[in-house]
PDB file of N, CA and C in Angstrom:
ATOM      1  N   UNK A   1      35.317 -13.611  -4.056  1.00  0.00           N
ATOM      2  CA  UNK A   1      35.505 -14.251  -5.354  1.00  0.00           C
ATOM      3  C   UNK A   1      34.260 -14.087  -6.216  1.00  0.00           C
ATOM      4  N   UNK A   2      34.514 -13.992  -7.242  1.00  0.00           N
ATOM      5  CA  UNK A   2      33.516 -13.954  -8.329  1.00  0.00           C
ATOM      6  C   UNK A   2      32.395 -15.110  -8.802  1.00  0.00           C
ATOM      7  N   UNK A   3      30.754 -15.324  -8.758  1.00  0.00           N
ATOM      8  CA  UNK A   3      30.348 -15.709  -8.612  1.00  0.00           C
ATOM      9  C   UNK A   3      30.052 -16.777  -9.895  1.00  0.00           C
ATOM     10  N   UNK A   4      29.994 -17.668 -10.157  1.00  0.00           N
ATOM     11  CA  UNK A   4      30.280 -18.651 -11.817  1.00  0.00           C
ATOM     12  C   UNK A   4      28.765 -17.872 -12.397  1.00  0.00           C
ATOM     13  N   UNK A   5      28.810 -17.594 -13.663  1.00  0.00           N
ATOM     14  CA  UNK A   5      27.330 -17.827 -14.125  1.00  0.00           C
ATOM     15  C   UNK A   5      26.291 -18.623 -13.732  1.00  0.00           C
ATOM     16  N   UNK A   6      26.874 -19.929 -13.874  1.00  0.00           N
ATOM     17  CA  UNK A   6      25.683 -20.743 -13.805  1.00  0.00           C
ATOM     18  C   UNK A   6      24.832 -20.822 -12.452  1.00  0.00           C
ATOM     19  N   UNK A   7      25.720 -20.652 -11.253  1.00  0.00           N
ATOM     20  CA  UNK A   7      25.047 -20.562 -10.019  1.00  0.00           C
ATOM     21  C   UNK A   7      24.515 -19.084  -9.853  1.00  0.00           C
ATOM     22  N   UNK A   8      25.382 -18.405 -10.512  1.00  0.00           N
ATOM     23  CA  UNK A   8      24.227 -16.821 -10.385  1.00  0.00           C
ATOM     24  C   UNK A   8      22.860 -16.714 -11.270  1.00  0.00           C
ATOM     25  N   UNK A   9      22.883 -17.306 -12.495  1.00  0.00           N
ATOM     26  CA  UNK A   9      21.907 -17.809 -12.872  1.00  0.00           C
ATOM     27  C   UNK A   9      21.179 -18.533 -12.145  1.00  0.00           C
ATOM     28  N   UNK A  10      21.394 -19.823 -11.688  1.00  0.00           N
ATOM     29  CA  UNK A  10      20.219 -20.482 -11.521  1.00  0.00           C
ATOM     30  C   UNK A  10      19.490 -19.987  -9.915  1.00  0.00           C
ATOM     31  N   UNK A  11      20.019 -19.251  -9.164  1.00  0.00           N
ATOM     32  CA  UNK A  11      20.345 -18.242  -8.097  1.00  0.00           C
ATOM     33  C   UNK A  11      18.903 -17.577  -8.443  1.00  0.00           C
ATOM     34  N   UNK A  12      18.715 -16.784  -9.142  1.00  0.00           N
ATOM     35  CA  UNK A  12      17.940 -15.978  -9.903  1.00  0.00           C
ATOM     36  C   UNK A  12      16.606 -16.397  -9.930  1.00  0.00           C
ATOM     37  N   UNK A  13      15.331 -15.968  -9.046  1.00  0.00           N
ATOM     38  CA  UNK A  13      13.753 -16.682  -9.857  1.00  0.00           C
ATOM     39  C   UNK A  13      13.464 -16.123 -11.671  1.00  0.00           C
ATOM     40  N   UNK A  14      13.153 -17.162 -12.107  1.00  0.00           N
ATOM     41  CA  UNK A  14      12.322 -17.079 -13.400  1.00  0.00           C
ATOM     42  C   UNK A  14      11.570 -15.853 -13.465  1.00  0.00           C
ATOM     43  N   UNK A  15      11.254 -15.155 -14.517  1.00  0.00           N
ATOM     44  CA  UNK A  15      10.258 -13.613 -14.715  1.00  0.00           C
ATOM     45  C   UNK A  15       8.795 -14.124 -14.009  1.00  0.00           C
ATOM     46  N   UNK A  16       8.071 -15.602 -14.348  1.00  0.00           N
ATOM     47  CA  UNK A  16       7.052 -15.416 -14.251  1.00  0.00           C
ATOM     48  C   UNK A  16       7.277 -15.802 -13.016  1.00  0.00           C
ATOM     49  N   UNK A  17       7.956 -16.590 -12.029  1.00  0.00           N
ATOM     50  CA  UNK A  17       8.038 -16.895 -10.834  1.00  0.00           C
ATOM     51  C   UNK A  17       8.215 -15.578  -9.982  1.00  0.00           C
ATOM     52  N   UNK A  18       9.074 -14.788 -10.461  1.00  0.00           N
ATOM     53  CA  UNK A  18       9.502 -13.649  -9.664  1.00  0.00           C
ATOM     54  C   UNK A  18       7.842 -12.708  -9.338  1.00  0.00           C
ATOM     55  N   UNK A  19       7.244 -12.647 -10.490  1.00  0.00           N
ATOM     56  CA  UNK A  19       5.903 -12.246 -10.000  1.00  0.00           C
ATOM     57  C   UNK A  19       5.224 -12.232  -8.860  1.00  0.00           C
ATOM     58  N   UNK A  20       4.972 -13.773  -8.964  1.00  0.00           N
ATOM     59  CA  UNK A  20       4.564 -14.414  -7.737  1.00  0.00           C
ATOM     60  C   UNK A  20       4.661 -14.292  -6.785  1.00  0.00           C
ATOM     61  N   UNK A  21       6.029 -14.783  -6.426  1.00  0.00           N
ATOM     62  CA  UNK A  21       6.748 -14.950  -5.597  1.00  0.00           C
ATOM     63  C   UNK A  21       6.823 -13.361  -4.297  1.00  0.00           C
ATOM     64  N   UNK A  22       7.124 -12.441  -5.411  1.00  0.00           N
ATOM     65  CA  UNK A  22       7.530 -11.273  -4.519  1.00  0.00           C
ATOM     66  C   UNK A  22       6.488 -10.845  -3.902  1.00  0.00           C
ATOM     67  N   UNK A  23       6.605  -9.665  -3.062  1.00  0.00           N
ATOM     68  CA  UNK A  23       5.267  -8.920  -2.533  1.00  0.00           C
ATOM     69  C   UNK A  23       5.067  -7.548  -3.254  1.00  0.00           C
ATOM     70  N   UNK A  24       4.078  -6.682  -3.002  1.00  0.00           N
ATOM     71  CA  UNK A  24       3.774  -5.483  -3.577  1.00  0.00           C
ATOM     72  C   UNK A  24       4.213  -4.493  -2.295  1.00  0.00           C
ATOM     73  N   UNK A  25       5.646  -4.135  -1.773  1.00  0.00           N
ATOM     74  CA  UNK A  25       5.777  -3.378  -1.117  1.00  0.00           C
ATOM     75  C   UNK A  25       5.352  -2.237  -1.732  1.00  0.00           C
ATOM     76  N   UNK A  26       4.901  -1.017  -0.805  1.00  0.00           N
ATOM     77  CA  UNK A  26       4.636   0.174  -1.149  1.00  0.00           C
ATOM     78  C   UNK A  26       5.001   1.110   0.211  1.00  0.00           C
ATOM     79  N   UNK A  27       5.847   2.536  -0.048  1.00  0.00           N
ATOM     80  CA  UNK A  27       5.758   3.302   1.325  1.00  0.00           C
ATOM     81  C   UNK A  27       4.231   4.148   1.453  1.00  0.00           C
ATOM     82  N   UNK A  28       4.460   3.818   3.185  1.00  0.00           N
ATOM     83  CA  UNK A  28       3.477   4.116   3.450  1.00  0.00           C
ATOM     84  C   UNK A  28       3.823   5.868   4.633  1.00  0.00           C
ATOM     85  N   UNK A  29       3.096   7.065   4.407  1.00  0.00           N
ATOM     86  CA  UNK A  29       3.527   8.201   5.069  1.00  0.00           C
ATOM     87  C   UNK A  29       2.323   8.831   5.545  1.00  0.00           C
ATOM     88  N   UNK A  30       2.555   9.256   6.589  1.00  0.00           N
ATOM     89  CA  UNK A  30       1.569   9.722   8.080  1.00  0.00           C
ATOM     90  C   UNK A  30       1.967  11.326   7.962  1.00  0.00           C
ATOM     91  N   UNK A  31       1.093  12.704   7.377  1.00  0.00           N
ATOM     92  CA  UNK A  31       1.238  13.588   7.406  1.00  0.00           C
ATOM     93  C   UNK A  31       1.625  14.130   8.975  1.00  0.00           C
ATOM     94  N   UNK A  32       2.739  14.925   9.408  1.00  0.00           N
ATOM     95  CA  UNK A  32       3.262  15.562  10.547  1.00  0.00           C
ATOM     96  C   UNK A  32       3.954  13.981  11.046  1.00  0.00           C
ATOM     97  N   UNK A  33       4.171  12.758  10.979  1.00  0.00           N
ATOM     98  CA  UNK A  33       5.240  11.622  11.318  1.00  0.00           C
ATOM     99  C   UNK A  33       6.515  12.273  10.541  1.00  0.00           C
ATOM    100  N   UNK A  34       7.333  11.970  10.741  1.00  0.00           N
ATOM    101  CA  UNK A  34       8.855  12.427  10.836  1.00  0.00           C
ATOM    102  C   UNK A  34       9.347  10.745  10.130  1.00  0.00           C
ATOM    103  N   UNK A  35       8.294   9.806   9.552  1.00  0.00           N
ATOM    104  CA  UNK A  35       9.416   8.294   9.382  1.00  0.00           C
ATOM    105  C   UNK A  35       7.861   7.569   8.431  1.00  0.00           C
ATOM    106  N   UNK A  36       8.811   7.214   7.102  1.00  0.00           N
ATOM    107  CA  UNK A  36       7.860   6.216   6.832  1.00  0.00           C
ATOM    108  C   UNK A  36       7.701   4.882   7.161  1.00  0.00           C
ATOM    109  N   UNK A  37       6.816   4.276   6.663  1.00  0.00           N
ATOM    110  CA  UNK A  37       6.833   2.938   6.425  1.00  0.00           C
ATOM    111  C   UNK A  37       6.900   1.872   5.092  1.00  0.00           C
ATOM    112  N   UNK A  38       6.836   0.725   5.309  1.00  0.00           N
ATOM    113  CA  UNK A  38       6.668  -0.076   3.717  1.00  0.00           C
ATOM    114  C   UNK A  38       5.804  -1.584   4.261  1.00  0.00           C
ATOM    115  N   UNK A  39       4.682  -1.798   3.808  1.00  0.00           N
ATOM    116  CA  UNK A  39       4.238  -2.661   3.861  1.00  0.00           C
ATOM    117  C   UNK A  39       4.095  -3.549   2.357  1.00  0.00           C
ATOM    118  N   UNK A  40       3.350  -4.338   2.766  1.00  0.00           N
ATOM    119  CA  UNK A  40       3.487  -5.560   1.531  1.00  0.00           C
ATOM    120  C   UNK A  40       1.758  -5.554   1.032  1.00  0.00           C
ATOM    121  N   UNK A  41       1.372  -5.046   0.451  1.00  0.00           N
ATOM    122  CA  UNK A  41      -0.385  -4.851   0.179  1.00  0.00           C
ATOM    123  C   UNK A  41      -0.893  -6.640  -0.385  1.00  0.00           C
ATOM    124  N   UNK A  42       0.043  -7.350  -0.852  1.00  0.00           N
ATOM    125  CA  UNK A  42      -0.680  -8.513  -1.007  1.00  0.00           C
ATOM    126  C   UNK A  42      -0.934  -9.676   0.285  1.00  0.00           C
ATOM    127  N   UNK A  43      -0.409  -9.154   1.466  1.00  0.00           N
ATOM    128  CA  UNK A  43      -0.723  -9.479   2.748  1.00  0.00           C
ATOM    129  C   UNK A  43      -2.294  -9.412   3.229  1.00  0.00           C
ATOM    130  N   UNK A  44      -2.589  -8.510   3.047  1.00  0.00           N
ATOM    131  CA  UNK A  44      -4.209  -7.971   3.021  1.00  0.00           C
ATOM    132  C   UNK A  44      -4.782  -8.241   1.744  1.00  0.00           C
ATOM    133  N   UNK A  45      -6.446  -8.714   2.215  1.00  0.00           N
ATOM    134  CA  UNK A  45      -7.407  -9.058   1.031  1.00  0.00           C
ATOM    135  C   UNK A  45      -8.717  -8.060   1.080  1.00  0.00           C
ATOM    136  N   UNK A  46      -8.798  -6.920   1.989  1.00  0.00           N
ATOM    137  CA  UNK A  46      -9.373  -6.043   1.574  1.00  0.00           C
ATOM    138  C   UNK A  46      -9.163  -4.548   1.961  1.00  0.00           C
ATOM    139  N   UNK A  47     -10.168  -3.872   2.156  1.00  0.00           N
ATOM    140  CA  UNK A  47      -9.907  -2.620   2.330  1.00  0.00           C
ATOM    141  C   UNK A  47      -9.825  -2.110   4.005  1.00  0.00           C
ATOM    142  N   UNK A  48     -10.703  -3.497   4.513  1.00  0.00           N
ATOM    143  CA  UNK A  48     -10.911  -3.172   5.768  1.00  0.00           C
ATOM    144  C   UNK A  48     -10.093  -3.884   6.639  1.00  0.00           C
ATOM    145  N   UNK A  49      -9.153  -4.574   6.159  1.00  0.00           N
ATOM    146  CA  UNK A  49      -8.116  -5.279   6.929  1.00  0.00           C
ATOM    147  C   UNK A  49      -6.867  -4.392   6.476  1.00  0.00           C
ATOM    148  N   UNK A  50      -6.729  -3.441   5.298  1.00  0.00           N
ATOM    149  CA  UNK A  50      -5.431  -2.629   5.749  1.00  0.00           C
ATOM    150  C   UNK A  50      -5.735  -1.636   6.079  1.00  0.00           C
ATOM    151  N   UNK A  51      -6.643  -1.210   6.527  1.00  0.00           N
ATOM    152  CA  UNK A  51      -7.073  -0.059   7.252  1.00  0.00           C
ATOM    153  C   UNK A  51      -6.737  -0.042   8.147  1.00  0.00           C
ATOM    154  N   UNK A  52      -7.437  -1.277   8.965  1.00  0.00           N
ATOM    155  CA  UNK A  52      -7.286  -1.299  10.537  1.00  0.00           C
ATOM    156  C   UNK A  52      -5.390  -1.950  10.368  1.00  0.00           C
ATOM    157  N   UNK A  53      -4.917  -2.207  10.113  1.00  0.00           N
ATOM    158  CA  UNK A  53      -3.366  -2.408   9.906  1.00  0.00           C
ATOM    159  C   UNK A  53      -2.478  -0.823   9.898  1.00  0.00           C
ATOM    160  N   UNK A  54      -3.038  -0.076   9.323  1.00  0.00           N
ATOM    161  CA  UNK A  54      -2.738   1.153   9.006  1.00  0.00           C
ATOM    162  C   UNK A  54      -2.985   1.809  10.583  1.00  0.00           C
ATOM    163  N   UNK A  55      -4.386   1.343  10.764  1.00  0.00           N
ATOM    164  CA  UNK A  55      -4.778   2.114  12.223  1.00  0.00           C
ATOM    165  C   UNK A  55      -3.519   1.850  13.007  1.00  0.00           C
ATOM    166  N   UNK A  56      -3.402   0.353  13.171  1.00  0.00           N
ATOM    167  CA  UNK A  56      -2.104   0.266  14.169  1.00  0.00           C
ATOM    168  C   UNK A  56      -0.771   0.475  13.929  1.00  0.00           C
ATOM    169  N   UNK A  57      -0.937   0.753  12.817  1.00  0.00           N
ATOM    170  CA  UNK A  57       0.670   1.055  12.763  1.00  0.00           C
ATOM    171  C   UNK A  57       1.234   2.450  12.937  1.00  0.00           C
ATOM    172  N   UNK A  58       0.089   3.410  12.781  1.00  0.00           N
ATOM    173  CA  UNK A  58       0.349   4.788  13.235  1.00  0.00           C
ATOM    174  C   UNK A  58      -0.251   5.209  14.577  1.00  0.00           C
ATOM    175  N   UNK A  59      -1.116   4.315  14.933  1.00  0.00           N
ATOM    176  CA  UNK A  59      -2.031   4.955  16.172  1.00  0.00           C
ATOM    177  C   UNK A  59      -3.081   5.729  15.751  1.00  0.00           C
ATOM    178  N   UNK A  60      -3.321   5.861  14.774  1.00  0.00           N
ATOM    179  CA  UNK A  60      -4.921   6.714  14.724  1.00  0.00           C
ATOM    180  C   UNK A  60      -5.745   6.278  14.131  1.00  0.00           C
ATOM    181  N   UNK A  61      -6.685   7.076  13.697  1.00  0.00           N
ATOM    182  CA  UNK A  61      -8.219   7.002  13.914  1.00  0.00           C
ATOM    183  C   UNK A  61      -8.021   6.991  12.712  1.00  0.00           C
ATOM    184  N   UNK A  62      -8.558   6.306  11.319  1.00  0.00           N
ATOM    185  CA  UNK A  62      -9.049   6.400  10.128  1.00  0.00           C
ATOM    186  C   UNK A  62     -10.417   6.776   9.859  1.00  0.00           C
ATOM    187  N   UNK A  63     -11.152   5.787  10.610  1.00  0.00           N
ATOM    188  CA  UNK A  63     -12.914   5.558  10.611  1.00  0.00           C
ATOM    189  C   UNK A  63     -13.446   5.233   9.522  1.00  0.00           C
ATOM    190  N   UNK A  64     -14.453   5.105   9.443  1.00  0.00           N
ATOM    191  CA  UNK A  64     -15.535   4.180   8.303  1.00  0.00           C
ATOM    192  C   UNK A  64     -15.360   4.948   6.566  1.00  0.00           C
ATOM    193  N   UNK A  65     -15.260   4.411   5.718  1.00  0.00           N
ATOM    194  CA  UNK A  65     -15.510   4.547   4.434  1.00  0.00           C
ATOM    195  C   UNK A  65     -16.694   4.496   3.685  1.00  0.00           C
ATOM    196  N   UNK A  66     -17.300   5.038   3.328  1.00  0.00           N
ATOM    197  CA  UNK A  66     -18.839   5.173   3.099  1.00  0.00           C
ATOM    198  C   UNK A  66     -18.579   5.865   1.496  1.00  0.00           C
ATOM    199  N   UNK A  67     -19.647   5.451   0.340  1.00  0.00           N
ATOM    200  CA  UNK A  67     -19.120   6.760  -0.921  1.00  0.00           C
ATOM    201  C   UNK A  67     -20.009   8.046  -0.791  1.00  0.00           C
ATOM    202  N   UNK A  68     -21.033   7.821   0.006  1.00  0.00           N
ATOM    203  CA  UNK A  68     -21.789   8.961   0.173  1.00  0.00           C
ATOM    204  C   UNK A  68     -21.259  10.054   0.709  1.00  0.00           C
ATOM    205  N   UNK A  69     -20.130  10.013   2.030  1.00  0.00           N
ATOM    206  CA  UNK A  69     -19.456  10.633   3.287  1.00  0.00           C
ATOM    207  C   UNK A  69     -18.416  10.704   3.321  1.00  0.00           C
ATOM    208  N   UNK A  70     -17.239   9.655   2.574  1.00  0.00           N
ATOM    209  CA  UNK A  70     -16.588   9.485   2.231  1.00  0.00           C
ATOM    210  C   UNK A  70     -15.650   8.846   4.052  1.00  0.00           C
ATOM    211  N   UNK A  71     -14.927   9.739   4.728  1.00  0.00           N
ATOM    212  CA  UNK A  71     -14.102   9.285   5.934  1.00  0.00           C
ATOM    213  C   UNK A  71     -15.059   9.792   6.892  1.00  0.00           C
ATOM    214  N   UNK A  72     -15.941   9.482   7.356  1.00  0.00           N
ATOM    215  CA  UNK A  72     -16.340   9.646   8.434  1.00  0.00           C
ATOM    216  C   UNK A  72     -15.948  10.182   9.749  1.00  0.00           C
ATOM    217  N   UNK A  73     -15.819  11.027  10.793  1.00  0.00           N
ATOM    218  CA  UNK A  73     -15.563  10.785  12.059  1.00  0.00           C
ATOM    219  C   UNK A  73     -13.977  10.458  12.084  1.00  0.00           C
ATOM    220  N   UNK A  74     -13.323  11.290  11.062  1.00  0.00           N
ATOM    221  CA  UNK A  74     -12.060  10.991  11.725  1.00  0.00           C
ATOM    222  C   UNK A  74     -11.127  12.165  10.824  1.00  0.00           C
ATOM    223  N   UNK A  75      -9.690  12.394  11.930  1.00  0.00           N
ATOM    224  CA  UNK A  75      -9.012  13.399  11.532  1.00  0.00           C
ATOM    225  C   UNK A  75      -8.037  13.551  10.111  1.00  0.00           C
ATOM    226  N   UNK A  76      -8.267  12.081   9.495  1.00  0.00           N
ATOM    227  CA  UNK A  76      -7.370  11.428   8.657  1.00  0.00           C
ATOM    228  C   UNK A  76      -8.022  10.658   7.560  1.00  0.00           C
ATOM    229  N   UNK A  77      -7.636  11.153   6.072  1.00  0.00           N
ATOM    230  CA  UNK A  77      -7.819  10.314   5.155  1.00  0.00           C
ATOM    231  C   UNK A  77      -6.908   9.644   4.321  1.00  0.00           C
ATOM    232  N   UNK A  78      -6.984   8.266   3.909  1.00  0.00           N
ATOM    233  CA  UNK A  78      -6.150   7.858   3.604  1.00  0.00           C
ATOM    234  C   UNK A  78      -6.409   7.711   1.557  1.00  0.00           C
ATOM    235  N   UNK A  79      -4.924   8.471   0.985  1.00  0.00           N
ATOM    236  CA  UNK A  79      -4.449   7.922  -0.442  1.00  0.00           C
ATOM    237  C   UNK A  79      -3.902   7.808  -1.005  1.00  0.00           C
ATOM    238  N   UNK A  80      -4.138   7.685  -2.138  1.00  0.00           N
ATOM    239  CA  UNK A  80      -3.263   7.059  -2.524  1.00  0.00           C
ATOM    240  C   UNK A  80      -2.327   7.051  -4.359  1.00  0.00           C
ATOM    241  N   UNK A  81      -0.807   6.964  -4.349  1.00  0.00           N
ATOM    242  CA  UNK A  81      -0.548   7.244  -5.704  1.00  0.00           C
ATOM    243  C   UNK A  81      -0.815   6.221  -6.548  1.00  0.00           C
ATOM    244  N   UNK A  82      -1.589   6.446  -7.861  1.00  0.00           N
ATOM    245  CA  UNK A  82      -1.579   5.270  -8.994  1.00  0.00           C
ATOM    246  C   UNK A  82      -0.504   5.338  -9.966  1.00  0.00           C
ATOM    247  N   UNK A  83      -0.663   4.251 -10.864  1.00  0.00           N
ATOM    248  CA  UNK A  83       0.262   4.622 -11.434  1.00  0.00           C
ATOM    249  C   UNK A  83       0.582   5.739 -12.555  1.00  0.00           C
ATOM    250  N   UNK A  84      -0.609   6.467 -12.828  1.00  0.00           N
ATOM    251  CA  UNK A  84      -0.415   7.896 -12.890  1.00  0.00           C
ATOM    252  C   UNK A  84       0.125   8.959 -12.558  1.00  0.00           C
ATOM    253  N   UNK A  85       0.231   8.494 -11.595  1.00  0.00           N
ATOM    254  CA  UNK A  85       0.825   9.695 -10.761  1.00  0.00           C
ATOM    255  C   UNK A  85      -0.251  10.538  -9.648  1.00  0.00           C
ATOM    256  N   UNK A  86      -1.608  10.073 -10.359  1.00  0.00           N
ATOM    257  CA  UNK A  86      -2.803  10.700  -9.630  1.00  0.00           C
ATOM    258  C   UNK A  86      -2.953  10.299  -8.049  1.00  0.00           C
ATOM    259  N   UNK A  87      -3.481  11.427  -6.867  1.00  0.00           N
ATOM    260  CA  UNK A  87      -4.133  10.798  -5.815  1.00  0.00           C
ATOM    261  C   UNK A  87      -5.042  10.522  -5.633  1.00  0.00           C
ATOM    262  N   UNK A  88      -5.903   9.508  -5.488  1.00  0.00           N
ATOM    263  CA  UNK A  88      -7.355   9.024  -4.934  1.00  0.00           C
ATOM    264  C   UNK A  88      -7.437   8.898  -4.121  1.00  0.00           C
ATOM    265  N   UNK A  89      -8.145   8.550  -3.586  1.00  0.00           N
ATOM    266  CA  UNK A  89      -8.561   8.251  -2.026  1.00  0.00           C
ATOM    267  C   UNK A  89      -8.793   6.587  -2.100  1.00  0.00           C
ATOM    268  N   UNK A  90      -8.538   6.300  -0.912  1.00  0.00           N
ATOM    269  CA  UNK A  90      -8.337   4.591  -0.608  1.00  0.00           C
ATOM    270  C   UNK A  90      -9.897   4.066  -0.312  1.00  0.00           C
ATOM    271  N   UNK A  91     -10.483   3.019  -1.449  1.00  0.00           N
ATOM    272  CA  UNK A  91     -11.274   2.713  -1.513  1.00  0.00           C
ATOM    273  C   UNK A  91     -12.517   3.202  -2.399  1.00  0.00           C
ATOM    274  N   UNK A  92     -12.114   3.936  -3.233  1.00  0.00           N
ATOM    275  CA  UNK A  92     -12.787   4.563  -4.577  1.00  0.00           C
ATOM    276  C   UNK A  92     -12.850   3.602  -5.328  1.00  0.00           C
ATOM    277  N   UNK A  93     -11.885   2.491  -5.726  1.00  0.00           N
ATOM    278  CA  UNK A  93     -11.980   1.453  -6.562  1.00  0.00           C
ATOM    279  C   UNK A  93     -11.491   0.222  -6.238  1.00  0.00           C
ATOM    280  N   UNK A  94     -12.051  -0.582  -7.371  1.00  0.00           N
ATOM    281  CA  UNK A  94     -12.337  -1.981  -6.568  1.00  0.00           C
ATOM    282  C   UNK A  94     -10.865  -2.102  -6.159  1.00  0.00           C
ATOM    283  N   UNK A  95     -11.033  -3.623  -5.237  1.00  0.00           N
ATOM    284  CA  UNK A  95      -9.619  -3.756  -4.607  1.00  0.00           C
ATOM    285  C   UNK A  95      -8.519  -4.251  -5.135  1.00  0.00           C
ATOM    286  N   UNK A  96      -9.336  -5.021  -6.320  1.00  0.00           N
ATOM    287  CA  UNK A  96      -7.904  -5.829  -7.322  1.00  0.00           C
ATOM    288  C   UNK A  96      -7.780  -4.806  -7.830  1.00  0.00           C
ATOM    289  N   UNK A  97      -8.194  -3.555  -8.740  1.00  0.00           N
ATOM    290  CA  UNK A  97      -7.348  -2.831  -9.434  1.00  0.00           C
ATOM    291  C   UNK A  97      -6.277  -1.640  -8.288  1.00  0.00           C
ATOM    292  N   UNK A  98      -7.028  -1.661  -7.025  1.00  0.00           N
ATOM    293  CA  UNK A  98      -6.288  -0.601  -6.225  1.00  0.00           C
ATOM    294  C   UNK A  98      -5.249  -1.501  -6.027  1.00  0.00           C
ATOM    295  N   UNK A  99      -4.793  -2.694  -5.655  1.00  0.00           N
ATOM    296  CA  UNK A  99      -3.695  -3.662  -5.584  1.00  0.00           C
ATOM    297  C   UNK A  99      -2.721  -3.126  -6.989  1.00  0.00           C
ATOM    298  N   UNK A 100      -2.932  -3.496  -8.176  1.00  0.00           N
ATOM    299  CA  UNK A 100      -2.377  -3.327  -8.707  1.00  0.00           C
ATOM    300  C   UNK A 100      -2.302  -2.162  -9.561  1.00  0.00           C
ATOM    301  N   UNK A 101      -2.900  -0.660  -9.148  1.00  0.00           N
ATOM    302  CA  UNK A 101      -2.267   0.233  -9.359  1.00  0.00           C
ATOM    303  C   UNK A 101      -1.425   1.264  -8.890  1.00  0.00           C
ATOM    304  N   UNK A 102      -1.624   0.653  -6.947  1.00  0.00           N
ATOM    305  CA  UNK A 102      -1.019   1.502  -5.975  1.00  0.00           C
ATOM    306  C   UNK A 102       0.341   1.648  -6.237  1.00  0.00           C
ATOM    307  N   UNK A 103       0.752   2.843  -5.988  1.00  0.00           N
ATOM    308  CA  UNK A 103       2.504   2.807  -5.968  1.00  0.00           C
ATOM    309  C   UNK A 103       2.992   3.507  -4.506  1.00  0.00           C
ATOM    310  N   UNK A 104       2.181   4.117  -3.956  1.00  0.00           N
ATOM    311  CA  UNK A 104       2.732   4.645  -2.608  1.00  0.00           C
ATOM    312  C   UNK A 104       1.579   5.127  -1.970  1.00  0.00           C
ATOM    313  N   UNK A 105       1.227   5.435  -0.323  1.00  0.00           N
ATOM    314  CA  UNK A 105      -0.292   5.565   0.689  1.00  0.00           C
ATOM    315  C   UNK A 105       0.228   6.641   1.133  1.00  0.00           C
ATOM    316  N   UNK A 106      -0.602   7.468   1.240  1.00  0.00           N
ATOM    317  CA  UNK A 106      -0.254   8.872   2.270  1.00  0.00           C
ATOM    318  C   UNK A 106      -1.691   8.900   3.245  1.00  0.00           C
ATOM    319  N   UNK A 107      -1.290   8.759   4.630  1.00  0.00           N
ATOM    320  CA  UNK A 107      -2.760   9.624   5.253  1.00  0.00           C
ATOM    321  C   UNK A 107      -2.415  11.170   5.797  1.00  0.00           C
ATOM    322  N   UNK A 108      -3.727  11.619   4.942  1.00  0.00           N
ATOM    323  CA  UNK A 108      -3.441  12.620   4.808  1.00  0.00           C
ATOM    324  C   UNK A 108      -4.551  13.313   5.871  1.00  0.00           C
ATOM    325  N   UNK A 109      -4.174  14.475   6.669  1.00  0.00           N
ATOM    326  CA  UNK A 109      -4.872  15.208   7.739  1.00  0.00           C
ATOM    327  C   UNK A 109      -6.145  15.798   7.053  1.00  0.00           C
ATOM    328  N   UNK A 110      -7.191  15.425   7.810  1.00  0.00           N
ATOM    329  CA  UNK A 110      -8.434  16.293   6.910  1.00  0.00           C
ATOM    330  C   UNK A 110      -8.593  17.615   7.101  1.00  0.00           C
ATOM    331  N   UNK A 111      -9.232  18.218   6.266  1.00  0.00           N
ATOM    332  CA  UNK A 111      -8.973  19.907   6.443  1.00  0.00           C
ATOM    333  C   UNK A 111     -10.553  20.347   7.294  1.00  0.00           C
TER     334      UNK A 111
END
């Protein structure tokens, strides 16, 4: 049966509630994995807690972020799309604007 307005309305969060409320899913893809993922980036409050989140969720090695060295000691870098369309690398910029310009994570195999 068809749902009345008013309960599909009031059903509905508010624009500014819906903000809030929701999470910042984004997919997340493991160069040579065969399956993505989607996490929620406002779960994590920095760079070094979705890293190591990232670590476990694929099994590998990321390693240290440095701007001098950039990925250190490891086979994998992780970045990322803005809303440009551009890729950066994860942790080039601060973390509130990487929050809210990320649109999708790739780790990508280092060459």
């Amino acid at each position: 049966p068809p749902i009345r307005s008013y309960r599909k309305n009031n059903l509905q969060p508010k624009k500014g509630e819906q903000a809030d409320a929701s999470g910042m899913y984004v997919k997340v893809s493991l160069d040579g994995a065969p399956y993505l993922r989607k996490i929620d980036l406002k779960v994590y409050q920095s760079y070094e807690e979705l890293l190591q989140a990232l670590q476990n969720m694929f099994k590998v090695c990321i390693g240290k972020y440095s701007e001098r060295d950039g990925y250190n000691g490891s086979d994998y870098a992780p970045t990322y799309e803005d809303k440009d369309g551009d890729w950066m690398l994860v942790g080039d910029v601060p973390w509130e604007m990487f929050i809210s310009s990320c649109k999708r994570l790739r780790i990508m195999k280092s060459s």
